[in-house]
Protein backbone atom coordinates (compact mmCIF):
# COMPACT_ATOMS: atom_id res chain seq x y z
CA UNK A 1 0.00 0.00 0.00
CA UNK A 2 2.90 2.27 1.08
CA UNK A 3 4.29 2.00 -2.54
CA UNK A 4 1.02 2.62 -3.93
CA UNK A 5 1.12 6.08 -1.98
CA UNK A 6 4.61 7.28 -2.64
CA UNK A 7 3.85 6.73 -6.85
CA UNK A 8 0.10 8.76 -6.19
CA UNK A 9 2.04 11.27 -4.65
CA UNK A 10 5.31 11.13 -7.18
CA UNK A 11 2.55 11.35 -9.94
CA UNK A 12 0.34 13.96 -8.88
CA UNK A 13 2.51 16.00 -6.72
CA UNK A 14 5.67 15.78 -8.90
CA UNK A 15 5.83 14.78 -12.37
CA UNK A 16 2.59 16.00 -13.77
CA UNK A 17 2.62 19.15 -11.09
CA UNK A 18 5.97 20.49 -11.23
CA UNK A 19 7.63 19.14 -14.13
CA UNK A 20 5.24 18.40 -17.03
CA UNK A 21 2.66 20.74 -16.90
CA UNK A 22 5.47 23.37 -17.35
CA UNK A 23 7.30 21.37 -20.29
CA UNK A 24 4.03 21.07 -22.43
CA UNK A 25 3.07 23.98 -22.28
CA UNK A 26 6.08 26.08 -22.53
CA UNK A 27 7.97 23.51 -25.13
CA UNK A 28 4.49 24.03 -26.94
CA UNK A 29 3.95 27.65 -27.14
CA UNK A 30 7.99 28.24 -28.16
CA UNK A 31 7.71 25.56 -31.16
CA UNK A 32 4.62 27.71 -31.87
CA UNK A 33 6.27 30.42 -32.09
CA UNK A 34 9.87 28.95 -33.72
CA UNK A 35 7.75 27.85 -36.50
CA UNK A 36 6.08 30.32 -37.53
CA UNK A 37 2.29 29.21 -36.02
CA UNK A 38 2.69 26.09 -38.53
CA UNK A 39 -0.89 24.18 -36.60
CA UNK A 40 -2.38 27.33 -38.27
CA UNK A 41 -0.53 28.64 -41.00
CA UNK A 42 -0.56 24.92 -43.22
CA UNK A 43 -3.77 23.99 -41.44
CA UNK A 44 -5.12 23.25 -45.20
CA UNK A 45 -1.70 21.77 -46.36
CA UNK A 46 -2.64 18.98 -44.33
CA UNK A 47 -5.35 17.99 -46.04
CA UNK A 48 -3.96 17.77 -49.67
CA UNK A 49 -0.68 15.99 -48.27
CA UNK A 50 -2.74 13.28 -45.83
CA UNK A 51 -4.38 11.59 -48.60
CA UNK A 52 -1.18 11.73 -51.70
CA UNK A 53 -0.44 8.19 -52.63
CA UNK A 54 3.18 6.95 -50.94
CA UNK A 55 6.24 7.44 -53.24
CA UNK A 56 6.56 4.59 -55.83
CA UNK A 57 10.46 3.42 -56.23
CA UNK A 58 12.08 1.38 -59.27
CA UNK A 59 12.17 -1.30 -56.97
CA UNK A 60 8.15 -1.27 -56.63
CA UNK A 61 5.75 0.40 -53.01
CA UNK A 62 8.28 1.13 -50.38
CA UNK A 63 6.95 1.67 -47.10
CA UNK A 64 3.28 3.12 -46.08
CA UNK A 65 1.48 6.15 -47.71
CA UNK A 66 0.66 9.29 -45.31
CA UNK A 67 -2.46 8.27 -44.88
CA UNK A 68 -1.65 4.32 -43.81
CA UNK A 69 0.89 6.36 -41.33
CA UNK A 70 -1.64 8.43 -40.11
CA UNK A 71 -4.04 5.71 -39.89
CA UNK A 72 -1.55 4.12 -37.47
CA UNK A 73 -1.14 6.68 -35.23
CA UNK A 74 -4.69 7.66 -35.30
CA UNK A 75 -5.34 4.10 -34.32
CA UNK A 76 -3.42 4.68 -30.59
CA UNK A 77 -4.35 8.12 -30.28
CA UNK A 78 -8.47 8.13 -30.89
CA UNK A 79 -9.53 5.05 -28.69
CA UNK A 80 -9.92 5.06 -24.78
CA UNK A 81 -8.90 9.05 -24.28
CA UNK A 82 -11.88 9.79 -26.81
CA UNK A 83 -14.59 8.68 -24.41
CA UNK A 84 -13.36 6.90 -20.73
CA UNK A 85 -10.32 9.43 -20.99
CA UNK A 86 -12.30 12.45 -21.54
CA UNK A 87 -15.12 11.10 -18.96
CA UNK A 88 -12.34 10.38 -16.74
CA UNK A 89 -10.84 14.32 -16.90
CA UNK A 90 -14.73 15.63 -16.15
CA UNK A 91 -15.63 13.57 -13.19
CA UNK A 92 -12.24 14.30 -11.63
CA UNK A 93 -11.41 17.58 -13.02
CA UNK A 94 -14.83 19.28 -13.78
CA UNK A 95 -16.26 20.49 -17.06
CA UNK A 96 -12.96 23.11 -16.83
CA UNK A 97 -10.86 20.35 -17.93
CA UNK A 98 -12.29 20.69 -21.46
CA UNK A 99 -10.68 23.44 -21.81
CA UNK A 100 -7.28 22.16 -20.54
CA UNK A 101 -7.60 19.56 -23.71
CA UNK A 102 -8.25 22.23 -25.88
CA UNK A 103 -5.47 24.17 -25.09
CA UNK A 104 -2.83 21.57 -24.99
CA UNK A 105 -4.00 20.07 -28.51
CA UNK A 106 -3.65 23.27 -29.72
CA UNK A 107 -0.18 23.64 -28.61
CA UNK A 108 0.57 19.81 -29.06
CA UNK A 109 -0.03 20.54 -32.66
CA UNK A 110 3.19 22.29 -33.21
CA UNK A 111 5.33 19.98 -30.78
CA UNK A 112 3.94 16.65 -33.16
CA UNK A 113 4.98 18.49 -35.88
CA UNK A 114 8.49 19.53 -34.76
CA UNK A 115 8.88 15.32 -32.99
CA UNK A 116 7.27 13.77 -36.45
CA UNK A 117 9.42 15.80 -38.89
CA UNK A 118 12.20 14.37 -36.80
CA UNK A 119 11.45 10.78 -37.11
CA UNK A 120 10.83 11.18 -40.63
CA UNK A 121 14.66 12.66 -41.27
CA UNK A 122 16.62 10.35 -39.04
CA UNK A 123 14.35 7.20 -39.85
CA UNK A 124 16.04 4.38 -41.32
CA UNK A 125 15.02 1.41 -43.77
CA UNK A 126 14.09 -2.12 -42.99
CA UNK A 127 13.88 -4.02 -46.01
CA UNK A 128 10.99 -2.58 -48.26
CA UNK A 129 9.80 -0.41 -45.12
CA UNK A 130 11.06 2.36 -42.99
CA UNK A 131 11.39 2.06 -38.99
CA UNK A 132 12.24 5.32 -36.96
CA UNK A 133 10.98 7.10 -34.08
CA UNK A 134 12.46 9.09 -30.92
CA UNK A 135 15.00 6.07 -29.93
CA UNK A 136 16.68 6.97 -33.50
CA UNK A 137 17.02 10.42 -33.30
CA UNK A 138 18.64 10.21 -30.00
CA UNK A 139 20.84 8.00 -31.59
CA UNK A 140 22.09 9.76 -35.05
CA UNK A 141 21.77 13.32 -33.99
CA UNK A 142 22.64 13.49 -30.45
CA UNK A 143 24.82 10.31 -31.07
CA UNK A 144 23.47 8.79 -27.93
CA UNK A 145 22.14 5.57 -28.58
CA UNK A 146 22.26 4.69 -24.99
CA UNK A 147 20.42 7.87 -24.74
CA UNK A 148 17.78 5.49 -27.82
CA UNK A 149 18.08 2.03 -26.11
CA UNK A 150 16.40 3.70 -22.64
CA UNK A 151 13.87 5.67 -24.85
CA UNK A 152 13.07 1.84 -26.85
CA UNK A 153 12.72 -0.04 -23.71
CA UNK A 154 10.30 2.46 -21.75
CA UNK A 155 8.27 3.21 -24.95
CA UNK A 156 8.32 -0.70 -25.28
CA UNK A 157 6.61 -1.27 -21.70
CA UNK A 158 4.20 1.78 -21.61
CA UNK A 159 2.59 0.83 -24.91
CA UNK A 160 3.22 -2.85 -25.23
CA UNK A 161 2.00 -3.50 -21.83
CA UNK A 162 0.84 -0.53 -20.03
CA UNK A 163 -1.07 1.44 -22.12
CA UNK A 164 -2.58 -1.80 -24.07
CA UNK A 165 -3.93 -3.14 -19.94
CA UNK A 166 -5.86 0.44 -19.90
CA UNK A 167 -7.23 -0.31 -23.24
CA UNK A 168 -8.16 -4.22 -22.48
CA UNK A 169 -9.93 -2.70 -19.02
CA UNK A 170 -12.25 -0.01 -21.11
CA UNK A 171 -12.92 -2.63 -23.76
CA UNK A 172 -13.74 -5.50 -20.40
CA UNK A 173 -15.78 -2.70 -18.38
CA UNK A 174 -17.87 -1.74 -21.21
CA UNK A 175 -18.61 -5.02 -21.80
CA UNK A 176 -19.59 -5.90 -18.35
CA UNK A 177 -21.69 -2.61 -17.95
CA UNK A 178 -23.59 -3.75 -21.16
CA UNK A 179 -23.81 -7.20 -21.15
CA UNK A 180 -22.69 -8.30 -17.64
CA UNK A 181 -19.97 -10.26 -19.44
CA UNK A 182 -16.83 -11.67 -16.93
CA UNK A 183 -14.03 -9.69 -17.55
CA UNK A 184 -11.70 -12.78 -17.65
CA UNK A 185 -13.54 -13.73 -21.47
CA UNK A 186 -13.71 -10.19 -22.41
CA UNK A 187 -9.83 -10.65 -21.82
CA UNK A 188 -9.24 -13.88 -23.86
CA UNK A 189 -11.11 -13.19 -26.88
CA UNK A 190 -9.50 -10.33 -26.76
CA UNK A 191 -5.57 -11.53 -26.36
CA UNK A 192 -6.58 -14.10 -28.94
CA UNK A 193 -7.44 -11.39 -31.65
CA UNK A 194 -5.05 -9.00 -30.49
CA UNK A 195 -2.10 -12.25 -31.62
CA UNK A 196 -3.89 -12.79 -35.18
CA UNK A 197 -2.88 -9.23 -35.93
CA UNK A 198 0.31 -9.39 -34.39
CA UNK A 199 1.72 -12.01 -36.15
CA UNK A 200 1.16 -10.55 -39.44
CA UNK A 201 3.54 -7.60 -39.64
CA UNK A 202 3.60 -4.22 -40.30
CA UNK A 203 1.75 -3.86 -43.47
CA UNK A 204 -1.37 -6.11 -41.83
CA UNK A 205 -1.20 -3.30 -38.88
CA UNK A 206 -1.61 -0.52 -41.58
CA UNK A 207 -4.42 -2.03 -43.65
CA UNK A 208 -6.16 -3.17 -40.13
CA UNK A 209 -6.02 0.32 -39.13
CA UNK A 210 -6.88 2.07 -42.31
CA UNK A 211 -10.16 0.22 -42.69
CA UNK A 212 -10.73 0.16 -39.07
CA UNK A 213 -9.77 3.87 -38.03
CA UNK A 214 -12.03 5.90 -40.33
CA UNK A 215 -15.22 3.81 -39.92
CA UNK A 216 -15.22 3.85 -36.02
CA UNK A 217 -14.55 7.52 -35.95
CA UNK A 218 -17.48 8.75 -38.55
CA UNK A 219 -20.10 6.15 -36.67
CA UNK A 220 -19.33 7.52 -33.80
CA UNK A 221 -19.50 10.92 -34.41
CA UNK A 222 -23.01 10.80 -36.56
CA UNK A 223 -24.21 10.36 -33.01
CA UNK A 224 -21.97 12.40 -30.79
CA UNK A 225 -22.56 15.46 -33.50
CA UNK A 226 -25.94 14.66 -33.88
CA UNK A 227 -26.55 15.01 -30.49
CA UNK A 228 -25.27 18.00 -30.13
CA UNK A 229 -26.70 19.49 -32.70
CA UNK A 230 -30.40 18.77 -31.37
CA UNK A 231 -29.21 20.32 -28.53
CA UNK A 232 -27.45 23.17 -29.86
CA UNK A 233 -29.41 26.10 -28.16
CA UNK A 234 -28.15 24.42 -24.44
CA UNK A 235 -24.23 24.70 -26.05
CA UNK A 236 -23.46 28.12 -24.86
CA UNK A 237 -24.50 27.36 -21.37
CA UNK A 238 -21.90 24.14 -21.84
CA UNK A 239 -19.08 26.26 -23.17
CA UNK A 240 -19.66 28.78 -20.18
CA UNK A 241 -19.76 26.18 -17.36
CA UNK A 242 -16.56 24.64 -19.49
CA UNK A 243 -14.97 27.76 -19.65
CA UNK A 244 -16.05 29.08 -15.85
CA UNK A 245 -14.28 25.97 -14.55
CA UNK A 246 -11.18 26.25 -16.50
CA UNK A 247 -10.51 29.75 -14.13
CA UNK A 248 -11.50 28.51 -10.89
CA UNK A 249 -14.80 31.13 -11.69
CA UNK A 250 -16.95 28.70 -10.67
CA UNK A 251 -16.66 25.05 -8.48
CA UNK A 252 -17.88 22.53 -9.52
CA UNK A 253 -17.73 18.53 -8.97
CA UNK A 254 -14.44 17.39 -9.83
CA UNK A 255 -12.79 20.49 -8.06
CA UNK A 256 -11.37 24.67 -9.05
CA UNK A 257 -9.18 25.59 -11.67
CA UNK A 258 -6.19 23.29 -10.26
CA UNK A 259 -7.79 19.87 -10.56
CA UNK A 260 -8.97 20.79 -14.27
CA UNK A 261 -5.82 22.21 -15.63
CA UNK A 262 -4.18 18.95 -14.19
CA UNK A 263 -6.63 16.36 -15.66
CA UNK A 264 -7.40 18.33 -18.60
CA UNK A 265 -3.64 18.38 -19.67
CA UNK A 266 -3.09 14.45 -18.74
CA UNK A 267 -6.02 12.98 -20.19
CA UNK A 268 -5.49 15.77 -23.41
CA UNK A 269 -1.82 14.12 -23.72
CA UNK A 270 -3.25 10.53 -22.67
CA UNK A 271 -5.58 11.14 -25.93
CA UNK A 272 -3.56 13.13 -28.63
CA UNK A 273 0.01 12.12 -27.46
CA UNK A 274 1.72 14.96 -29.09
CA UNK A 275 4.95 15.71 -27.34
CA UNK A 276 5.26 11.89 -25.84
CA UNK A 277 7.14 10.58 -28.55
CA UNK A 278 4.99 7.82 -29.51
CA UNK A 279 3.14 9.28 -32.36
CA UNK A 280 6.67 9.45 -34.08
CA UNK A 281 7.68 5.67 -34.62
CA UNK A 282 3.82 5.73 -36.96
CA UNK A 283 5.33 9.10 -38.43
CA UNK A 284 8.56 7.44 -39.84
CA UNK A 285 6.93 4.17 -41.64
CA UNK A 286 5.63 6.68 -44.05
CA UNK A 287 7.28 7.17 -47.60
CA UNK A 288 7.23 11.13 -48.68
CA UNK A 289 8.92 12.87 -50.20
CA UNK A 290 9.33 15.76 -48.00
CA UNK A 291 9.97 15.11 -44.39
CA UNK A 292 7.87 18.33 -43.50
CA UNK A 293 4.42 16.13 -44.99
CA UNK A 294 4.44 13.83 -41.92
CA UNK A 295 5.24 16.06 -39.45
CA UNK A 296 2.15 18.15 -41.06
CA UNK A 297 -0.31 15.10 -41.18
CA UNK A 298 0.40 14.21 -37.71
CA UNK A 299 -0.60 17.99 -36.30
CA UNK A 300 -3.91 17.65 -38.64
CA UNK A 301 -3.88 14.01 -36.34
CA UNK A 302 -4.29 15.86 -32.77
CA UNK A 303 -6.79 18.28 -33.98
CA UNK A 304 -8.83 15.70 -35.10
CA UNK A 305 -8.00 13.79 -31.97
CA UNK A 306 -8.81 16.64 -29.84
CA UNK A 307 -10.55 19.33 -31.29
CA UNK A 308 -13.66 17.11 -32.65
CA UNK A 309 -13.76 13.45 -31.16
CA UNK A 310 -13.29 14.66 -27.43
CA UNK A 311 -14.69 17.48 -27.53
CA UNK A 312 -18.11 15.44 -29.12
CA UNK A 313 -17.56 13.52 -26.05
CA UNK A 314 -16.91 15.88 -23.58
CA UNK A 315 -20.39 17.76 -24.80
CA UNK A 316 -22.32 14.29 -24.77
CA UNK A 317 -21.67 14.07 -21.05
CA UNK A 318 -21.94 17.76 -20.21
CA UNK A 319 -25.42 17.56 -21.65
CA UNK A 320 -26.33 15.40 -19.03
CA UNK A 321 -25.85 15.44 -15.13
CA UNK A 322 -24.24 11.58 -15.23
CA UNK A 323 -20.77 13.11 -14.27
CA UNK A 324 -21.82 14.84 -11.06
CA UNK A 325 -23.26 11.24 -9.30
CA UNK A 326 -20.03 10.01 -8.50
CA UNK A 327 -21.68 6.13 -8.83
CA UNK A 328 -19.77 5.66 -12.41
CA UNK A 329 -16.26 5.65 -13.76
CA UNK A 330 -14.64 5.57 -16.75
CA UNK A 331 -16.58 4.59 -19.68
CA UNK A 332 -19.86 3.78 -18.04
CA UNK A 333 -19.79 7.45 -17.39
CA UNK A 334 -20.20 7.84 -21.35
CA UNK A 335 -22.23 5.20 -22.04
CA UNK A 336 -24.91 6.20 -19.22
CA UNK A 337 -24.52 9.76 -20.96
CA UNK A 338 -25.49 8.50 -24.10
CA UNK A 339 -28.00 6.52 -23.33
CA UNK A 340 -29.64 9.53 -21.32
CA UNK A 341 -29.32 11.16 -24.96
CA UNK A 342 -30.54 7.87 -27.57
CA UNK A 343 -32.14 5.46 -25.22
CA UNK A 344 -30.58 2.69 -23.12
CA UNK A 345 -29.45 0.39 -26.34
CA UNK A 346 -26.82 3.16 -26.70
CA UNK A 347 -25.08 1.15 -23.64
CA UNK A 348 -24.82 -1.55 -26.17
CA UNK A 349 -23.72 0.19 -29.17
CA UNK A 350 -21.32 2.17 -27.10
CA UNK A 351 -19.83 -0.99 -25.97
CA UNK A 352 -19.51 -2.35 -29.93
CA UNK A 353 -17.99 1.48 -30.08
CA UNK A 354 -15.08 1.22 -27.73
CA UNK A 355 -14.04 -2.54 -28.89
CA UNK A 356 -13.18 -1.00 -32.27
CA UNK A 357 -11.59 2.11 -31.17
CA UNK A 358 -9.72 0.46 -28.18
CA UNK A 359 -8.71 -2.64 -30.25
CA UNK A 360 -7.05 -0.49 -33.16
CA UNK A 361 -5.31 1.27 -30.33
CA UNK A 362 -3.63 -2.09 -29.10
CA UNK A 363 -2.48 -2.46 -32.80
CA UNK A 364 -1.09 0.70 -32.74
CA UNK A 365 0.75 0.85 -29.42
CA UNK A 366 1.71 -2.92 -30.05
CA UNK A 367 3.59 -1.45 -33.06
CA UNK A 368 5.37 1.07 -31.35
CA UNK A 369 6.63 -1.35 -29.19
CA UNK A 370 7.80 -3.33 -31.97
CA UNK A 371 9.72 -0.80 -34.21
CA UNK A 372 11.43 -0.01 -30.63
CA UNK A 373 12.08 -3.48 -29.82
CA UNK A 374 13.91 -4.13 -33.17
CA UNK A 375 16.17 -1.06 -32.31
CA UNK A 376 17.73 -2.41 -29.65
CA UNK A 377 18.30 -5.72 -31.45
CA UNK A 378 16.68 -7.53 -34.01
CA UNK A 379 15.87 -11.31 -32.92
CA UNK A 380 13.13 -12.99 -34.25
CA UNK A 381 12.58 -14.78 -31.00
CA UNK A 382 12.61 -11.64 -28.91
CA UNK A 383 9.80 -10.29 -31.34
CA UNK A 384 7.79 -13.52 -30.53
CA UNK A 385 8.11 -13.41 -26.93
CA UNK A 386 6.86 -10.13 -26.95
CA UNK A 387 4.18 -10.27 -29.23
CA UNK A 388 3.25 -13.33 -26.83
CA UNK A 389 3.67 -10.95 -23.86
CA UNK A 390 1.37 -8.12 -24.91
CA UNK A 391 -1.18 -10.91 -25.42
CA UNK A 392 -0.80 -11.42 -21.91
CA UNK A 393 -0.98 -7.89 -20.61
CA UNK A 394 -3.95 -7.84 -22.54
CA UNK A 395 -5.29 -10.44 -20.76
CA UNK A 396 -4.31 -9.16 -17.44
CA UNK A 397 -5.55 -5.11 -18.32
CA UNK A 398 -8.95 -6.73 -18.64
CA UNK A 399 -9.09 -8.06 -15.30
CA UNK A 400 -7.45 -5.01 -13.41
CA UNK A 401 -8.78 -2.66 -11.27
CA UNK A 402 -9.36 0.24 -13.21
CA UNK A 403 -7.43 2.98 -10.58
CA UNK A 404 -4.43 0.82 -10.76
CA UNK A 405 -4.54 1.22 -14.72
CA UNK A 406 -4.36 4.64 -15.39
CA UNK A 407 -2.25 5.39 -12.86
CA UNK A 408 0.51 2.94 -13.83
CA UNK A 409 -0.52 4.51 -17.43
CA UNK A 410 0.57 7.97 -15.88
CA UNK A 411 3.54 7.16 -14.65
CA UNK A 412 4.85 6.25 -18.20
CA UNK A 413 3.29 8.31 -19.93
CA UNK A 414 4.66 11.04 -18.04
CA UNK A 415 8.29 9.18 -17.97
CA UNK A 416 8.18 9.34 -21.74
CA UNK A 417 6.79 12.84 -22.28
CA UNK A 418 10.01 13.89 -20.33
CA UNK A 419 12.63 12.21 -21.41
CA UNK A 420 10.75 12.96 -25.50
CA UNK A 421 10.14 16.39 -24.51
CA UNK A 422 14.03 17.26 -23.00
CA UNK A 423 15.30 15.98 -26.50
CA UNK A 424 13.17 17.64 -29.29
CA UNK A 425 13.93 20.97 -27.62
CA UNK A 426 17.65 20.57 -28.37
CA UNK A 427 16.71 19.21 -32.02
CA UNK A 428 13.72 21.36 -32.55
CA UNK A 429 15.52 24.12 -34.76
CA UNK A 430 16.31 21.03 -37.09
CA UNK A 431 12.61 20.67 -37.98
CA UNK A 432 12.04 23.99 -37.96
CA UNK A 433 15.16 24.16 -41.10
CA UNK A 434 13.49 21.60 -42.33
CA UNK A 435 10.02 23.64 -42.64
CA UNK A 436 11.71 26.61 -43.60
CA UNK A 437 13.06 24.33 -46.76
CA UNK A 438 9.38 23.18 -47.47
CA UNK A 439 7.58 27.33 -47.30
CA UNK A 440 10.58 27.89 -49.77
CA UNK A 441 9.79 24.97 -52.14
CA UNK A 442 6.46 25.70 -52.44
CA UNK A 443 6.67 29.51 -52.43
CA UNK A 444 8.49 28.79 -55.90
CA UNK A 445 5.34 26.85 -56.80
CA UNK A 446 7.54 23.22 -56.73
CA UNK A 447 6.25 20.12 -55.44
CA UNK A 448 8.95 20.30 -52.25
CA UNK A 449 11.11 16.85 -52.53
CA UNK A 450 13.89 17.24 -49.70
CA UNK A 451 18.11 16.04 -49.76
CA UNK A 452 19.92 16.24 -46.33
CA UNK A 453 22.13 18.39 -48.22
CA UNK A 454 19.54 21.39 -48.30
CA UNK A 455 20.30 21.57 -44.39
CA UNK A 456 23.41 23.52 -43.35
CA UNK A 457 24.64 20.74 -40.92
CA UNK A 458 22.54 18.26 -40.98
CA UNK A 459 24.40 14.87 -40.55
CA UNK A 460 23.24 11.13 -39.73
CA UNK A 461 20.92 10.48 -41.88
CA UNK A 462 20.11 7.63 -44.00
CA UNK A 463 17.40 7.69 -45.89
CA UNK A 464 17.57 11.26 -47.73
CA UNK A 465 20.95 11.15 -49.80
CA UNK A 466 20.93 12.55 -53.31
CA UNK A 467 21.20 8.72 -55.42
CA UNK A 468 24.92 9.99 -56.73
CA UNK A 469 26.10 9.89 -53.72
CA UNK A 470 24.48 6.85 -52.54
CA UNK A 471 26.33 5.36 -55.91
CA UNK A 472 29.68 7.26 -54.60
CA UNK A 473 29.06 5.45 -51.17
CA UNK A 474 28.58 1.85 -52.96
C-alpha cells in the first residue's frame, strides 16, 4: 500500500505538477512560435498531403502512404482518451478540464509536428519499409544511442503492456456494464485477436487500421454530432460552465481551476500524445517525399484527436448530469450519458464502439513497441516473446482494477513525455530548417522533394541522400 502512496504522490505532486505541466506547455507555445504558427498557418496543407499516394520506387511500393501512417497513429491516439479518458478528466477535473484539452492540442499541434518531422529525417530502412521514431534520433543526432536504447525499452513497456492493460480494461468494463460479461472472457477473446494481428507484420497493422480507423470515428461521431446538434441552443451554457471551470470562476464537482488544468492536460496528452514521442515511430513508416508532410499530417492528427472526437464527447456528457453522481467511472460514465441522450441500447452500441476504437489502439501501441524493440536488437525470438507478452498484458488489463490502470498509465506516460520532450527541444531548430526548406519549395510553386544536403549541418541520416552519392558510397 505504502508504494502505492509514494507513486500517487510522485505522480500527482511531482511529475505531472511540477515538471510536465510546465514542459508542455512552454515547449508548446515556443515551437509555436519557432515555427512560424505552422498548426495554423498549413492547417489546409494537411489535407492535400494526408491523402497523396506513398512514393513509388524502381524497386516497386516502399513503405506506407501518409495516410496508412496516419491511420496508425490515429489508431493509438483516438480510442480510450476519446470517451473513458475524456469522462475520466470531467468527473475528476470538472467540465474546466475541457478546456485544458483544448489548449494543450492546440499547442501539441506544433510539438507533433516539430517530434514527427524528426522521425521522418533520421528514420532508417528495414527491407521494403522504414522504422524510426524518438529512440533513432537520440541516436544519429545526439549520437546517444544509450540515450535510444532507454527511450526503446520504456516506450516498449508503456505501450506494449501498459497502455494496451488500460485499453483491455475499457474494452472488459464496457462489456460488463452492457452485457454483464466476466471480464476474464472479455480478456481472452480479446488476447486471442489481439495475436492474429500481431503475427502478421507491419503492413497487416496498416491495412487493419486504415479500414478500421475511419469507420469507427465517422459512426461515432453521426451520433456524438448529432446530439449536439439537437441540442445546440443548451451549447453556450456548456461552453460557459466549461470555460467558468477552466478559471477557478466557478466550483464545480471534480474540483477549481487546479484539478482541471491537471486532468485536462493528462487525459489531453493521454488522448492526442503529441509531445510523448509515440506518435513518431507511426510518423517514420511513411514514404514522402518531404519530411515536413508527416510532421504536417500528424498535427492535422491531434486536432482531429482533440478538437472534434473529445470534444463530441466531452459535450455528450456535459449535456447530461451523469458526471456529477459520483456512482460511475470511466466509460460507463459515457455510455450512461449516451444513453440519457438515444435510449438505453446506446449502452450496447457504445460498448460495440469502444471494442473497435480500443482494439485499433492495441495495434497501434503494439507497433510502437515493436519498431522499438527491433532497435535495440533484431531477434526474431525476442519479437515472438513479446508479441506473446502483450497478449498477456492484454489479458491481465482486462481483469485489473481500473485505478491501478491509469495510474501505472501515468507514470509512463509522463516518464516518456520527459525524457521525448528534454530531447526535441535541443533538435527542434532542425525541424524547424526543415520547414523553412518546405515554405521555400512551395513559395516557388515546386512540389517540395527534400536532400539532407539542403540543411546547413545536418548529418546522420540515412534515408535522404541525393542517389549519386548513394552510388559514390557503394
Amino acid at each position: 500500500m505504502k508504494v502505492l502512496e509514494f507513486l500517487e504522490f510522485f505522480i500527482d505532486d511531482i511529475l505531472w505538477t511540477w515538471i510536465l505541466i510546465g514542459l508542455l506547455i512552454g515547449l508548446g507555445l515556443w515551437f509555436t512560435i519557432s515555427t512560424g504558427f505552422v498548426q495554423f498557418r498549413y492547417f489546409g496543407e494537411m489535407f492535400k498531403v494526408v491523402f497523396e499516394k506513398s512514393t513509388i520506387s524502381s524497386k516497386g511500393k516502399q513503405g506506407v502512404s501518409s495516410f496508412q501512417a496516419f491511420c496508425i497513429s490515429t489508431a493509438s491516439r483516438v480510442g480510450t482518451g476519446n470517451l473513458a479518458g475524456v469522462a475520466l478528466a470531467v468527473s475528476l477535473g470538472g467540465p474546466g478540464a475541457v478546456f485544458w484539452m483544448w489548449l494543450i492540442a492546440l499547442l501539441g499541434a506544433a510539438t507533433a509536428f516539430i517530434e514527427s518531422t524528426l522521425a521522418q529525417v533520421y528514420k532508417v530502412k528495414d527491407g521494403e519499409n522504414f522504422r524510426g521514431g524518438p529512440a533513432y534520433y537520440m541516436e544519429k543526432a545526439l549520437k546517444a544511442r544509450w540515450l535510444g536504447v532507454s527511450f526503446a525499452i520504456l516506450i516498449t513497456l508503456a505501450f506494449g503492456f501498459i497502455f494496451n492493460m488500460v485499453q483491455a480494461n475499457t474494452i472488459s468494463g464496457a462489456f460488463e456494464n452492457a452485457y454483464d460479461i466476466n471480464p476474464l472472457w472479455t480478456g481472452i477473446v480479446l488476447a486471442l485477436l489481439a495475436g492474429l494481428v500481431f503475427f502478421g507484420g507491419v503492413q497487416r497493422v496498416a491495412k487493419v487500421t486504415q479500414i478500421i480507423v475511419p469507420v469507427m470515428a465517422v459512426i461515432y461521431l453521426v451520433f456524438a454530432l448529432g446530439i449536439s446538434i439537437v441540442n445546440i441552443t443548451e451549447l453556450p451554457a456548456v461552453i460557459s460552465l466549461i470555460l467558468a471551470n477552466a478559471f477557478g470562476l466557478e466550483e464545480v464537482v471534480g474540483g477549481g481551476m487546479g484539478a482541471a488544468l491537471m486532468q485536462g492536460i493528462r487525459r489531453g496528452l493521454f488522448s492526442n500524445e503529441a509531445g510523448m514521442g509515440s506518435v513518431p515511430n507511426a510518423a517514420a513508416t511513411a514514404n514522402v517525399k518531404h519530411p515536413a508532410k508527416q510532421g504536417l499530417v500528424q498535427s492535422l492528427g491531434v486536432f482531429v484527436d482533440t478538437l472534434i472526437i473529445c470534444t463530441a464527447t466531452a459535450f455528450v456528457i456535459l449535456l447530461t448530469d451523469v458526471y456529477t453522481g459520483g456512482a460511475e467511472e470511466g466509460i460507463a460514465i459515457t455510455q450512461m450519458a449516451l444513453s440519457e441522450h438515444i435510449g438505453d441500447w446506446a449502452i450496447s452500441f457504445l460498448a460495440l464502439a469502444i471494442l473497435l476504437f480500443a482494439f485499433s489502439s492495441i495495434v497501434g501501441n503494439y507497433y510502437y513497441g515493436e519498431t522499438n524493440m527491433e532497435f535495440v536488437r533484431k531477434n526474431r525470438l525476442m519479437i515472438n516473446f513479446y508479441r506473446v507478452a502483450v497478449m498477456a498484458m492484454v489479458l491481465i488489463g482486462a481483469t485489473a482494477e481500473l485505478s491501478t490502470v491509469w495510474m501505472m498509465a501515468d507514470l509512463f506516460m509522463g516518464l516518456m513525455a520527459v525524457m521525448n520532450l528534454l530531447v526535441i527541444a535541443i533538435l527542434g531548430k532542425l525541424a524547424v530548417a526543415v520547414l523553412r526548406d518546405y515554405g521555400k519549395q512551395r513559395k516557388a510553386r515546386k512540389e517540395p522533394v527534400f536532400y539532407a544536403d539542403q540543411i546547413e549541418g545536418l548529418t546522420g541520416t540515412e534515408c535522404w541522400e541525393r542517389e549519386e552519392r548513394k552510388e559514390k558510397a557503394n
